[in-house]
PDB file of N, CA and C in Angstrom:
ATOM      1  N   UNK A   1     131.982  49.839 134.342  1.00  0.00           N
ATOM      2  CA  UNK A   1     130.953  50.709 134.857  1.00  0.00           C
ATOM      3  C   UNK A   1     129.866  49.888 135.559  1.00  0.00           C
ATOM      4  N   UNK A   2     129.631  48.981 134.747  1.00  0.00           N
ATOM      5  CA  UNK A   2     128.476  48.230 135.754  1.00  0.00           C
ATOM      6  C   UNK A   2     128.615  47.055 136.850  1.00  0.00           C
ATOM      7  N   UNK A   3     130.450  47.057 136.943  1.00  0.00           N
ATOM      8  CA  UNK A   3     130.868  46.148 137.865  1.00  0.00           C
ATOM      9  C   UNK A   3     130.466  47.700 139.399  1.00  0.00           C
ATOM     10  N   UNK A   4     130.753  48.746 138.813  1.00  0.00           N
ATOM     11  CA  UNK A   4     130.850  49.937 140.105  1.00  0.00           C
ATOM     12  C   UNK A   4     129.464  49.898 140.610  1.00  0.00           C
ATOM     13  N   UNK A   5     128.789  49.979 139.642  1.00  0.00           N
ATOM     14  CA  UNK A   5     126.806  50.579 139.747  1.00  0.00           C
ATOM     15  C   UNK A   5     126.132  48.902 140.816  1.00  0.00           C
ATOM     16  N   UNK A   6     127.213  47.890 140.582  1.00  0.00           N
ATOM     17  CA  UNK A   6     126.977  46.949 141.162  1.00  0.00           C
ATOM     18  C   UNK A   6     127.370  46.747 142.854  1.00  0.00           C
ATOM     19  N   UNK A   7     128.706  47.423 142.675  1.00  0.00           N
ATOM     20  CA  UNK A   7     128.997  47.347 144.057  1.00  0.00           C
ATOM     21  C   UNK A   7     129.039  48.474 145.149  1.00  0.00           C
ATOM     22  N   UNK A   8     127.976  49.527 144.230  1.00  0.00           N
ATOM     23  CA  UNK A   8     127.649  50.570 145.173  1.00  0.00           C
ATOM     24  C   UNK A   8     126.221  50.421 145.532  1.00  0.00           C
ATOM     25  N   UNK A   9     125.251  48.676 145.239  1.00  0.00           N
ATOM     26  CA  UNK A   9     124.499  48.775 145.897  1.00  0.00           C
ATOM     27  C   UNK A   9     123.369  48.740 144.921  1.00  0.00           C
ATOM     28  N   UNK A  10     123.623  48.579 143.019  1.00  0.00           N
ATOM     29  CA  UNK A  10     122.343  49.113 142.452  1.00  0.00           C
ATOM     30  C   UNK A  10     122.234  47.103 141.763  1.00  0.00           C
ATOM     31  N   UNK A  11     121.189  47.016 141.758  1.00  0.00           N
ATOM     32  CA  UNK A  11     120.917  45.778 141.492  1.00  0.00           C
ATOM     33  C   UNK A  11     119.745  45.417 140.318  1.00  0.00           C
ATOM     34  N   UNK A  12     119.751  44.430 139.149  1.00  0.00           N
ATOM     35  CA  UNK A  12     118.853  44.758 138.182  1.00  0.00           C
ATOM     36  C   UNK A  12     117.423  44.902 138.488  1.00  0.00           C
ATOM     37  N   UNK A  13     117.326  44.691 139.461  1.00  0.00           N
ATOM     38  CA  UNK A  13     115.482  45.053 139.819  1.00  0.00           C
ATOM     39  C   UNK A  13     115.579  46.207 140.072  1.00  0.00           C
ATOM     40  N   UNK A  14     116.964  47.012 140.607  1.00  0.00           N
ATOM     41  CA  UNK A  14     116.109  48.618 140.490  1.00  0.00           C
ATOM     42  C   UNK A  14     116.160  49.558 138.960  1.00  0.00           C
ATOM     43  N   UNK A  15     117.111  49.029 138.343  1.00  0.00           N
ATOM     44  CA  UNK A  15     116.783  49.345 137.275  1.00  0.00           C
ATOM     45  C   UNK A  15     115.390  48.944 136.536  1.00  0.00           C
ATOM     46  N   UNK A  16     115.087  47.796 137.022  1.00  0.00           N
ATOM     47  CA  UNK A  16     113.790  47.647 135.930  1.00  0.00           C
ATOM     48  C   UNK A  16     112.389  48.148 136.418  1.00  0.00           C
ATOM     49  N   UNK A  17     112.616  48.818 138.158  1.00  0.00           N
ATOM     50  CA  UNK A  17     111.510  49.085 138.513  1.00  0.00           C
ATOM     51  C   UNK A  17     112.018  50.563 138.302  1.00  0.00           C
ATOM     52  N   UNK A  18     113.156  51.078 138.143  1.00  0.00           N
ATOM     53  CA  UNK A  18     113.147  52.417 137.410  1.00  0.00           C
ATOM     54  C   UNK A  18     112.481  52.954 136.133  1.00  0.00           C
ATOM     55  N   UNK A  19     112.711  51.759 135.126  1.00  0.00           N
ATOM     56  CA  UNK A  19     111.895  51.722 133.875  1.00  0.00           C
ATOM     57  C   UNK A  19     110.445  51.790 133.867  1.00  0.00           C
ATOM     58  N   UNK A  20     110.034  50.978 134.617  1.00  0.00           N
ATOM     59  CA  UNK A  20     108.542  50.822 134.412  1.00  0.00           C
ATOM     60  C   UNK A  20     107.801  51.845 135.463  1.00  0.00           C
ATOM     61  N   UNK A  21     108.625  52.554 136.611  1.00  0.00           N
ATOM     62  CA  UNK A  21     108.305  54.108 136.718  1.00  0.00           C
ATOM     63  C   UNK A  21     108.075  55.317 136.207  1.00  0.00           C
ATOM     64  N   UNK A  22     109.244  54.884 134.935  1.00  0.00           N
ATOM     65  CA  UNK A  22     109.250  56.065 133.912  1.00  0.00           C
ATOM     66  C   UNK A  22     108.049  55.795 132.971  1.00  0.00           C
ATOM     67  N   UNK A  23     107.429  54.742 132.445  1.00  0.00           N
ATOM     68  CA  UNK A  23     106.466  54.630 131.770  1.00  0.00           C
ATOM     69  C   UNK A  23     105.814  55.028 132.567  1.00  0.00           C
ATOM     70  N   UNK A  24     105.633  54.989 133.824  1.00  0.00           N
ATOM     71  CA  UNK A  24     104.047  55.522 134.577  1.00  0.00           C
ATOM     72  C   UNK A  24     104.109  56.993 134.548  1.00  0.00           C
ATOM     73  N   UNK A  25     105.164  57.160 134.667  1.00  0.00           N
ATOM     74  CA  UNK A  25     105.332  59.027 134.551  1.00  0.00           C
ATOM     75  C   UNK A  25     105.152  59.726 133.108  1.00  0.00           C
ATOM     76  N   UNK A  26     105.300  58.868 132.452  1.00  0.00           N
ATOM     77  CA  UNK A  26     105.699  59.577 131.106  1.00  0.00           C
ATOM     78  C   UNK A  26     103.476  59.451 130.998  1.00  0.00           C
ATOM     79  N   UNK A  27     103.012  58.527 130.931  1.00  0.00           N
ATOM     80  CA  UNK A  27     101.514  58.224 131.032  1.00  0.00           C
ATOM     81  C   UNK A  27     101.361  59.382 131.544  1.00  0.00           C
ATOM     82  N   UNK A  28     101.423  59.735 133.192  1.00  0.00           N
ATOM     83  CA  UNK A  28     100.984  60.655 133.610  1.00  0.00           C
ATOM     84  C   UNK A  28     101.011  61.822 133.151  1.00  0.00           C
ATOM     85  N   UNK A  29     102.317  62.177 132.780  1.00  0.00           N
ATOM     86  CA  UNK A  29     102.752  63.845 132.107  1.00  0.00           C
ATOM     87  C   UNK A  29     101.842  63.418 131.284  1.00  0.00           C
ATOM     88  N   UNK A  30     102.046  62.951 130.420  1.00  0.00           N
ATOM     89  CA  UNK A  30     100.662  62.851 128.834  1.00  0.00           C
ATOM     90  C   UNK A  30      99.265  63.615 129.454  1.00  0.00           C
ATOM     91  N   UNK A  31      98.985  62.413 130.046  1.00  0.00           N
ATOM     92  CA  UNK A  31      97.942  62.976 130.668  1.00  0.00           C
ATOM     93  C   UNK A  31      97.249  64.198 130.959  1.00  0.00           C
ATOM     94  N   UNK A  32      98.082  65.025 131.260  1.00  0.00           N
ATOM     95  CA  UNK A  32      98.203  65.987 132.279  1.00  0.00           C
ATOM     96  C   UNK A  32      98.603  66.882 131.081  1.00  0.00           C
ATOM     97  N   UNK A  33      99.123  66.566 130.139  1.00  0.00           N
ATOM     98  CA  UNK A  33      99.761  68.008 129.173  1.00  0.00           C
ATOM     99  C   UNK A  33      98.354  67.755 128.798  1.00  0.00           C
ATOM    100  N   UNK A  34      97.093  66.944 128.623  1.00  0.00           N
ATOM    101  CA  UNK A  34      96.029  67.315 127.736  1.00  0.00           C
ATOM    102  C   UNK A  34      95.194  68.776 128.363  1.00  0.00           C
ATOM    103  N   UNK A  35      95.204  68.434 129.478  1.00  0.00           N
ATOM    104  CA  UNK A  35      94.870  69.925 130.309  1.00  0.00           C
ATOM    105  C   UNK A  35      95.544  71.228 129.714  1.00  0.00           C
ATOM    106  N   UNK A  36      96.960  70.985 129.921  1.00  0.00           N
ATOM    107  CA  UNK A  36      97.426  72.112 129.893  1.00  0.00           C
ATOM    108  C   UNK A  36      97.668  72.903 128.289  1.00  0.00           C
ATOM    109  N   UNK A  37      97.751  71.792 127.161  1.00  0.00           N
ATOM    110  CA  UNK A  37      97.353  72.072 125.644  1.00  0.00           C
ATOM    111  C   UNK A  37      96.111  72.952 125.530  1.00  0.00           C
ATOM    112  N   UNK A  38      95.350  72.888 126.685  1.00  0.00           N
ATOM    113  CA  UNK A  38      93.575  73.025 126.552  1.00  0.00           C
ATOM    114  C   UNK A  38      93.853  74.052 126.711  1.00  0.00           C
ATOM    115  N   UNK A  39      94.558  74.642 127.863  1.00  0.00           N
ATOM    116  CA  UNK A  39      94.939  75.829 128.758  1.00  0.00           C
ATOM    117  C   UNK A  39      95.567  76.874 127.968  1.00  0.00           C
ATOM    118  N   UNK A  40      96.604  76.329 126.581  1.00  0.00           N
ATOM    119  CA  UNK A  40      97.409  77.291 125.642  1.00  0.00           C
ATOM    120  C   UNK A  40      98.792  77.252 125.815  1.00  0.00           C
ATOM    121  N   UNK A  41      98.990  76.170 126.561  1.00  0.00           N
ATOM    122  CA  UNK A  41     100.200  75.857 126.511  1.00  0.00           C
ATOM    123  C   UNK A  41     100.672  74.860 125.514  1.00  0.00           C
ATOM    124  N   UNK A  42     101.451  75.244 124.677  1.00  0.00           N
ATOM    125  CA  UNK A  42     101.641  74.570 123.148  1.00  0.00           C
ATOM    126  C   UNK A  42     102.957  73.614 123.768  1.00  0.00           C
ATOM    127  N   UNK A  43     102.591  72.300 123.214  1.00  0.00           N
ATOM    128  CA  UNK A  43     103.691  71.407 123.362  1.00  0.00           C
ATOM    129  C   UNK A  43     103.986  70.677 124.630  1.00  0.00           C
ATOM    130  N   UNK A  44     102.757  71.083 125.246  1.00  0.00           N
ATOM    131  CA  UNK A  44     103.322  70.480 126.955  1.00  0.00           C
ATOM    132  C   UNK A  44     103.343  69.059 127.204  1.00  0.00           C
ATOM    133  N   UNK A  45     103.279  67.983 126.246  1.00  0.00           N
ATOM    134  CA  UNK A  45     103.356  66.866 126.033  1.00  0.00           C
ATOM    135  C   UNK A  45     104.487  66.507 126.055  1.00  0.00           C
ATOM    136  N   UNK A  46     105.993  67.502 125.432  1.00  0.00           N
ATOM    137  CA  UNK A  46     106.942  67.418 125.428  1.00  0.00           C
ATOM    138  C   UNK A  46     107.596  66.415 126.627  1.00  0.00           C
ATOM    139  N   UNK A  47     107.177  66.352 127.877  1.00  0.00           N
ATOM    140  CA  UNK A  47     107.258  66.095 129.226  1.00  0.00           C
ATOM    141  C   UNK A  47     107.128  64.551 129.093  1.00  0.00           C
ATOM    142  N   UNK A  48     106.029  64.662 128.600  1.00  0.00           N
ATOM    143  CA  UNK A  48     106.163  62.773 128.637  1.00  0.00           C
ATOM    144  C   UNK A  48     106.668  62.005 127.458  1.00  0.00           C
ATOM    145  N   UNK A  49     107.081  62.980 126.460  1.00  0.00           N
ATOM    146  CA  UNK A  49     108.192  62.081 125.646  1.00  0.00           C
ATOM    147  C   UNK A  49     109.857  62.005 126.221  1.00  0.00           C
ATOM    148  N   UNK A  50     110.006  62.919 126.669  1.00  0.00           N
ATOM    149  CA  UNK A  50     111.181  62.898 127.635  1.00  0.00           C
ATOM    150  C   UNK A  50     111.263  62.056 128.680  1.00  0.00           C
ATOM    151  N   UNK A  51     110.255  61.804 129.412  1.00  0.00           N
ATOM    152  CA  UNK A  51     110.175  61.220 130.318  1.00  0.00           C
ATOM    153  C   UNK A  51     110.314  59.488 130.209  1.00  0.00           C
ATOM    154  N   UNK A  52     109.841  59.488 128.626  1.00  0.00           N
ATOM    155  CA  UNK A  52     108.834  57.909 128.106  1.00  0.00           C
ATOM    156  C   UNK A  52     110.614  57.585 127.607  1.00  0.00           C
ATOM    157  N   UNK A  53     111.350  58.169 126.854  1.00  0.00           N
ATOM    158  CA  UNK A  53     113.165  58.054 126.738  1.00  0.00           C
ATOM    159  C   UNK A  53     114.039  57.939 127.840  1.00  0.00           C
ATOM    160  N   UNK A  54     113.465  57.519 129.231  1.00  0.00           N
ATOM    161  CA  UNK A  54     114.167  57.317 130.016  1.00  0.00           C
ATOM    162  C   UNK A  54     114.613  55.630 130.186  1.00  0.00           C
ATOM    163  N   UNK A  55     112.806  54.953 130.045  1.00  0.00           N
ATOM    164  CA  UNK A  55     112.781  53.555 129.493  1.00  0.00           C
ATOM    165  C   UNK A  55     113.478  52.388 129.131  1.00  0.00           C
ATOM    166  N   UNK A  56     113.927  52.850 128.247  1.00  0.00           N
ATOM    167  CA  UNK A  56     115.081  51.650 127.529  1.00  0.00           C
ATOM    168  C   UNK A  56     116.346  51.915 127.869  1.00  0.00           C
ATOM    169  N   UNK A  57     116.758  53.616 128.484  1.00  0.00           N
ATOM    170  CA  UNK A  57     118.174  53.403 129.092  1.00  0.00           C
ATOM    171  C   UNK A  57     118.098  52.191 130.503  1.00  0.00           C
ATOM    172  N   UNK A  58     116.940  52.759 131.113  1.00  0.00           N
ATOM    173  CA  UNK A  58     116.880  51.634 132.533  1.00  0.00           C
ATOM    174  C   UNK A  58     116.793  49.908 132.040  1.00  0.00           C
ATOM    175  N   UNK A  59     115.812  49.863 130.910  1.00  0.00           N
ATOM    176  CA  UNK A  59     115.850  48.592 130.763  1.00  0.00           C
ATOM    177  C   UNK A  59     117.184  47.775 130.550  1.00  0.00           C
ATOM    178  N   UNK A  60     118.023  48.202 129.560  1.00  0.00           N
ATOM    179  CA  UNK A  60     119.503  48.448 128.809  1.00  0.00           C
ATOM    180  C   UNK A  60     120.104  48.067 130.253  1.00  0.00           C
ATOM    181  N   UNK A  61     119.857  48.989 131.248  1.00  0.00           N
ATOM    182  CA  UNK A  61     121.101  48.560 132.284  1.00  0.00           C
ATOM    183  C   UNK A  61     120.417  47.589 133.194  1.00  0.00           C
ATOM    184  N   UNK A  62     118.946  47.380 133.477  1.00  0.00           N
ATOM    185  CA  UNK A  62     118.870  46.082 134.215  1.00  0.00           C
ATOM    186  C   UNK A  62     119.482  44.966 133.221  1.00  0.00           C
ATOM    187  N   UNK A  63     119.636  44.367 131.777  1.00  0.00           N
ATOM    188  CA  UNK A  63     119.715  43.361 131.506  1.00  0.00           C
ATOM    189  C   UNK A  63     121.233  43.792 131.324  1.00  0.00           C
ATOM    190  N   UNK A  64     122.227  44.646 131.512  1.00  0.00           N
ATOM    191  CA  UNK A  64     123.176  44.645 131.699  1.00  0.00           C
ATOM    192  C   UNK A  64     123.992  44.108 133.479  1.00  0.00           C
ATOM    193  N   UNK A  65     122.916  44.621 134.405  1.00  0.00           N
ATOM    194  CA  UNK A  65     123.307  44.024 135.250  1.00  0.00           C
ATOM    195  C   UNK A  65     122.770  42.794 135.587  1.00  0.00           C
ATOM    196  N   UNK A  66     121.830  42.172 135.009  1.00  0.00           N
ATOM    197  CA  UNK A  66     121.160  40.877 135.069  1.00  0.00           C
ATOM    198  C   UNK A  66     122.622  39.834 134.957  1.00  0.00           C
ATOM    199  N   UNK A  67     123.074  40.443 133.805  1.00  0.00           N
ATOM    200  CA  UNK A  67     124.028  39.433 133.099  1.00  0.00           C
ATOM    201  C   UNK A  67     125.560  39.917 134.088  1.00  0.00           C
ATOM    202  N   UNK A  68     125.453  40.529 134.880  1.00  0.00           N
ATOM    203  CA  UNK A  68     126.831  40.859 135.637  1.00  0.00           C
ATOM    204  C   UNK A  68     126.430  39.690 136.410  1.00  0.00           C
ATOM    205  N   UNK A  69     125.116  39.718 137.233  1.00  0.00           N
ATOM    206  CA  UNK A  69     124.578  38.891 138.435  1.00  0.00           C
ATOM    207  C   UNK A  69     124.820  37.344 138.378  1.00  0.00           C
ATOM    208  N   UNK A  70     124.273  37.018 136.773  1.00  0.00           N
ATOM    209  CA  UNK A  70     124.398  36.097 136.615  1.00  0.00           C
ATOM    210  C   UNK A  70     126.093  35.436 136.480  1.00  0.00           C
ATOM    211  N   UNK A  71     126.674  35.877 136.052  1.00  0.00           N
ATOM    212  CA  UNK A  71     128.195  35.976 135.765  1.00  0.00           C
ATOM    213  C   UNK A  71     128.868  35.910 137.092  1.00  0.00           C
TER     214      UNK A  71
END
C-alpha cells in the first residue's frame, strides 16, 4: 500500500503537513464549538475531536513513507 501512495505522487512531507493541518483544524473547530455550546448547541466540540483523530493516522503514514524513502 505504501509502495502505491508512493508512486502515485504522495510523499512523507505531505503526510506530515496533513497532520499538523489537522491539529490546526481540530484547534479551530474547538474554538468555534465554544460559540456554538453558548448558542445551545450541545456537543459541538464533537468536530474537533474528530478532526484532532485524524493526526496520528497522517503521522503513522509519513513515518511509514519516510522509511519507504529511505529504503
Amino acid at each position: 500500500m505504501i509502495k502505491k501512495l508512493h508512486e502515485a505522487g504522495l510523499r512523507s512531507e505531505h503526510a506530515y503537513t496533513a497532520a499538523m493541518a489537522s491539529i490546526g483544524l481540530s484547534v479551530l473547530s474547538w474554538a468555534t464549538s465554544l460559540k456554538a455550546e453558548s448558542a445551545g448547541v450541545e456537543r459541538a466540540d464533537r468536530w474537533g475531536i474528530f478532526i484532532g483523530e485524524w493526526a496520528p493516522t497522517f503521522f503513522g503514514l509519513g513515518l511509514a513513507l519516510a522509511q519507504f524513502e529511505r529504503d
